[in-house]
N, C-alpha and C. Protein backbone atom coordinates (compact mmCIF):
# COMPACT_ATOMS: atom_id res chain seq x y z
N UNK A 1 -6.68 -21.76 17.94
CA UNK A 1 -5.27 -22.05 17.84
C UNK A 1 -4.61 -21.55 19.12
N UNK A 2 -4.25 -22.54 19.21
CA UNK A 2 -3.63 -22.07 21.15
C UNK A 2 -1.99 -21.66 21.57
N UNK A 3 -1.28 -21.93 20.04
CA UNK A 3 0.19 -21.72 20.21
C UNK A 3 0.25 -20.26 19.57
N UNK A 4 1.55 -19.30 19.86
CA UNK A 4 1.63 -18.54 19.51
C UNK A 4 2.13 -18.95 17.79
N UNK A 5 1.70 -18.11 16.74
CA UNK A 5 1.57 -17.96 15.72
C UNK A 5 2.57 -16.99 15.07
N UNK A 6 3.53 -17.44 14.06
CA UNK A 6 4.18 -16.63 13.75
C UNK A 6 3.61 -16.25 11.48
N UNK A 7 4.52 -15.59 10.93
CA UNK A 7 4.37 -15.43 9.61
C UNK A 7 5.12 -16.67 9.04
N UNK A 8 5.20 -17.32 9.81
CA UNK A 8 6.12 -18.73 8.95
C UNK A 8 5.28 -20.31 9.63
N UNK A 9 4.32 -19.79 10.59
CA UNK A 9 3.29 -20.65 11.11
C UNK A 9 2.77 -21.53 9.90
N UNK A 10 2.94 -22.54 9.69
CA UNK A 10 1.77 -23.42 8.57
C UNK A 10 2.35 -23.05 7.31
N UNK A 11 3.46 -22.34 6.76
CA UNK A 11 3.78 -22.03 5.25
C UNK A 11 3.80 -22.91 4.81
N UNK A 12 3.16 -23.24 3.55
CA UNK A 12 2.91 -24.38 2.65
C UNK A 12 3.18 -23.97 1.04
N UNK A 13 3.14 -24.71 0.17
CA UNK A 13 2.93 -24.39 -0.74
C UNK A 13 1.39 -24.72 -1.61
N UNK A 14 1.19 -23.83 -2.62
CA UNK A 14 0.01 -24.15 -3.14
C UNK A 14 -1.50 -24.45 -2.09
N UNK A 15 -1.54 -23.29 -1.49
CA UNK A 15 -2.93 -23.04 -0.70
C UNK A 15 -3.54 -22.61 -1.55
N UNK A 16 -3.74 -21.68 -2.44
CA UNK A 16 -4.23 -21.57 -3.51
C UNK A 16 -3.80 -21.95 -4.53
N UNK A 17 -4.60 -22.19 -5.77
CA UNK A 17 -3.93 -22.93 -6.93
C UNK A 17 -3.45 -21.79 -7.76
N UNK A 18 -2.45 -22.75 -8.81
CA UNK A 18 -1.99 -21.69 -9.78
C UNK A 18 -3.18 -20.40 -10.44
N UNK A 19 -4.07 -21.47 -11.13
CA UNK A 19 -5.35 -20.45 -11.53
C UNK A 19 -5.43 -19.12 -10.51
N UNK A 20 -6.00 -19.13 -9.59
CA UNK A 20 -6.27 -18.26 -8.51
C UNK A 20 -5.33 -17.42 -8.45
N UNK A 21 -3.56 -17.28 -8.45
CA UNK A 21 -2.83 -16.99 -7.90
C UNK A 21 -2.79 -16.33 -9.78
N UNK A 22 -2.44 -16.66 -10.76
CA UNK A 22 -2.21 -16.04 -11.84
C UNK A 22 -3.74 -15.01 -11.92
N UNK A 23 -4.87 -15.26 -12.30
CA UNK A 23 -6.12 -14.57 -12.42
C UNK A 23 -5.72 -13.20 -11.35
N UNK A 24 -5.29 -13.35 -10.49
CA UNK A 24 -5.43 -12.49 -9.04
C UNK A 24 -4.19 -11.60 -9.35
N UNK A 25 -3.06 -11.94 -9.70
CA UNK A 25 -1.89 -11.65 -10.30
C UNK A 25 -2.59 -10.36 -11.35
N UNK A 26 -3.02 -10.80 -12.33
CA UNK A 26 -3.40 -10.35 -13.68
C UNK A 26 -3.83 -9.57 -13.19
N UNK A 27 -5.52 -9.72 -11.93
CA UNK A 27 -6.61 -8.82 -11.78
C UNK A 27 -5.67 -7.21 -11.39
N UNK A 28 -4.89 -7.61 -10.61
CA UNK A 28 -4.05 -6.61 -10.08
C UNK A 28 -3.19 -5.63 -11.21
N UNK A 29 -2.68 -6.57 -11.97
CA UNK A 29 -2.09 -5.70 -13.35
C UNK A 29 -2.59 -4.90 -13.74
N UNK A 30 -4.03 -5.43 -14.27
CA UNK A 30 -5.19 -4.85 -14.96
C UNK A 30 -5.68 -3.32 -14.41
N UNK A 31 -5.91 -3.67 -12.70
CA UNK A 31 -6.81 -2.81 -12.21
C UNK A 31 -5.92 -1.60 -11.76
N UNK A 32 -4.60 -1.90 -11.60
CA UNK A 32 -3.56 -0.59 -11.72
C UNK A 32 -3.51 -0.10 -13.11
N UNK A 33 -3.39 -0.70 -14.25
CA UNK A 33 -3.27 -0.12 -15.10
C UNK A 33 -4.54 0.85 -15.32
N UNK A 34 -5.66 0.43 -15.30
CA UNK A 34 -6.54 1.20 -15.78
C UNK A 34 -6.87 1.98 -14.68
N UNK A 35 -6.21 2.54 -13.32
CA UNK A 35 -6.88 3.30 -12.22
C UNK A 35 -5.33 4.17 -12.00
N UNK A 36 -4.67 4.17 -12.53
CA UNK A 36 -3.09 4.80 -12.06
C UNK A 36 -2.66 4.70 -11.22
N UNK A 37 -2.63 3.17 -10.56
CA UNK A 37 -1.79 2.89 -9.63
C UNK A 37 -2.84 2.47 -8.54
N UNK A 38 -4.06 2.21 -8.72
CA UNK A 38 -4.88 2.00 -7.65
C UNK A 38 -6.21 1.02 -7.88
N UNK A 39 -6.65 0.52 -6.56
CA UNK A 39 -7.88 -0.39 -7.12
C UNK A 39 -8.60 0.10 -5.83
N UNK A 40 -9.48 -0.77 -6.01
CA UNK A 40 -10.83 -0.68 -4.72
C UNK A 40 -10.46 -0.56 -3.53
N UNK A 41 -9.32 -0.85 -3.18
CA UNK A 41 -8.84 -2.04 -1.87
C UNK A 41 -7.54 -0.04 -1.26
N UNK A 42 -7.46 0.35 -2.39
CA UNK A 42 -6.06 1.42 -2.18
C UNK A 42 -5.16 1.35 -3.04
N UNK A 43 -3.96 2.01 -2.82
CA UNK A 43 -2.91 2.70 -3.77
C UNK A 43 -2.03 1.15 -3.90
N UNK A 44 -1.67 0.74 -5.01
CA UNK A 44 -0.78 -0.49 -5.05
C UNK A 44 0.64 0.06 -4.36
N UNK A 45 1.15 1.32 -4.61
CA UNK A 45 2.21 1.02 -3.49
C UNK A 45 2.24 0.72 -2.04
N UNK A 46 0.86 0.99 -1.60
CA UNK A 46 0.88 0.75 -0.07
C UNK A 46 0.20 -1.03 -0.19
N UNK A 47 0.04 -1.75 -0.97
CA UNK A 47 -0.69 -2.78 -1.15
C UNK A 47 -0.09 -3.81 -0.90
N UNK A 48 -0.74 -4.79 -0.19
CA UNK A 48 0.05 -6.27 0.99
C UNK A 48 -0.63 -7.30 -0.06
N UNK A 49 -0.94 -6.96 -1.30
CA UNK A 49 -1.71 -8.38 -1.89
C UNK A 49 -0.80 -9.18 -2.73
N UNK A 50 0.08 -8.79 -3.40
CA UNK A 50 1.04 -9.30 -4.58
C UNK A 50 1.98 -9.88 -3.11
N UNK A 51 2.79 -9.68 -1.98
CA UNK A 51 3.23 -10.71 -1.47
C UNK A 51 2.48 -11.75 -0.45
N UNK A 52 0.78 -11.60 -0.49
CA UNK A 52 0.08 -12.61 0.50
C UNK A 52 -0.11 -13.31 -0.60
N UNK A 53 0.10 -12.87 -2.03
CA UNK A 53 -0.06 -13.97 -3.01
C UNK A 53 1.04 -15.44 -3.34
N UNK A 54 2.38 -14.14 -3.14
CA UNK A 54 3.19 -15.27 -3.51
C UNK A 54 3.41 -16.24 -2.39
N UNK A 55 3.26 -15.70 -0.72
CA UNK A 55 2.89 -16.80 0.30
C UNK A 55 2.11 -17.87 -0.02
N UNK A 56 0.73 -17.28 -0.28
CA UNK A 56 -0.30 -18.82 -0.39
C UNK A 56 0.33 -19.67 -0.98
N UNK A 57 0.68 -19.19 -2.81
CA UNK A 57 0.83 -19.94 -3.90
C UNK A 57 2.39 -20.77 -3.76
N UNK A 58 3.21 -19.28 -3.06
CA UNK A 58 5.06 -20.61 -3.68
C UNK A 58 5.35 -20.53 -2.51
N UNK A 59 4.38 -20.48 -1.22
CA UNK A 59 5.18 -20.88 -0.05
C UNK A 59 6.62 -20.29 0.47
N UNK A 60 6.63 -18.67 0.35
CA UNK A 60 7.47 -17.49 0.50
C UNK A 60 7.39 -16.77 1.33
N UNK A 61 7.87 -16.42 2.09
CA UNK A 61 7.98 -14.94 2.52
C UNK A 61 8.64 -13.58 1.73
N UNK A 62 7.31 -12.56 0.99
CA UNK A 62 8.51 -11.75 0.45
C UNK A 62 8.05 -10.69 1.77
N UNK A 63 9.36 -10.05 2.55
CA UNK A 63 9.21 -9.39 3.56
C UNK A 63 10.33 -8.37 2.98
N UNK A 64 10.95 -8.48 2.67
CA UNK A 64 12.52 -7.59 2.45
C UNK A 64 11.79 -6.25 1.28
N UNK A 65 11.96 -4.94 1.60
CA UNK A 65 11.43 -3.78 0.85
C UNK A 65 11.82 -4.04 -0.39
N UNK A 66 12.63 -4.29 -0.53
CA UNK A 66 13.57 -4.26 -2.28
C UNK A 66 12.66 -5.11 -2.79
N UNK A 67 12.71 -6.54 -2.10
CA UNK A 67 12.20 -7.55 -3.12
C UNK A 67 10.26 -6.91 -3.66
N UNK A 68 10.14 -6.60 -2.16
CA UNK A 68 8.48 -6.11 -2.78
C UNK A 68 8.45 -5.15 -3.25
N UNK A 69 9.25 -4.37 -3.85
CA UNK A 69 9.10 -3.32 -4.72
C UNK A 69 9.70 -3.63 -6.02
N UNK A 70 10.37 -4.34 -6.05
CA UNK A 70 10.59 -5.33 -7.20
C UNK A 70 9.04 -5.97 -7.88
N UNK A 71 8.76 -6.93 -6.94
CA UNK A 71 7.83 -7.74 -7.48
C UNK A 71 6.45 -6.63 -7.77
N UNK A 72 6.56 -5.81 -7.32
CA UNK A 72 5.19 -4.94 -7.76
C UNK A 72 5.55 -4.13 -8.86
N UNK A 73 6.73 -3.71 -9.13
CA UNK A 73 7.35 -3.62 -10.53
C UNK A 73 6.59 -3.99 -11.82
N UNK A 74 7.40 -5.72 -11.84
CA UNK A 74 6.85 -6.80 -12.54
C UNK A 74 5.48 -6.77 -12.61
N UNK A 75 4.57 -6.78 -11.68
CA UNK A 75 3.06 -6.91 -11.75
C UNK A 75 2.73 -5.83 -12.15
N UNK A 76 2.39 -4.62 -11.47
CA UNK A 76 1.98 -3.54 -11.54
C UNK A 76 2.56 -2.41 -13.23
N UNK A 77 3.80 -3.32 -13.20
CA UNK A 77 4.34 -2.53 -14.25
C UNK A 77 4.75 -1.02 -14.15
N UNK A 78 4.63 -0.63 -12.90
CA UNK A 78 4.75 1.28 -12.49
C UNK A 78 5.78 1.04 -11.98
N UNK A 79 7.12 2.07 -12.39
CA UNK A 79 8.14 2.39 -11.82
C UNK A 79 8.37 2.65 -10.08
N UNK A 80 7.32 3.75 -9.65
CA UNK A 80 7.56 4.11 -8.84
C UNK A 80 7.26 3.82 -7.22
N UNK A 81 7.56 2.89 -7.08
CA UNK A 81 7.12 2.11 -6.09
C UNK A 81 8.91 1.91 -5.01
């Protein structure tokens, strides 16, 4: 790729499918719940996966702190983020 590349380069919607994007969603629920806040990968508050998700799938940028501590809320279900 020969042009410079930004985070809004190619945004599409549905690069991954719903399936993928809910399962992956869930896996994340799951694997905080049962690890207190953590999976294989690190601590879900420091974690970039719940907004590279909603990129692939709804064609978003969540960049703004609030909103991603919001949305890891919802997923994660832990306050303290």
């Amino acid at each position: 790729m020969s042009k410079k590349i930004t985070c809004k380069t190619g945004l599409k919607k549905e690069i991954i499918s719903k399936e993928v994007y809910e399962r992956e969603r869930e896996l994340c629920q799951q694997l905080s719940r049962e690890n207190g806040g953590k999976c294989g990968w690190g601590k879900c508050s420091e974690c970039g996966v719940l907004p590279l998700l909603e990129k692939l799938y709804k064609g978003i940028l969540v960049e703004d702190e609030q909103e991603i501590r919001e949305l890891k809320k919802i997923v994660t279900r832990f306050g303290d983020f």
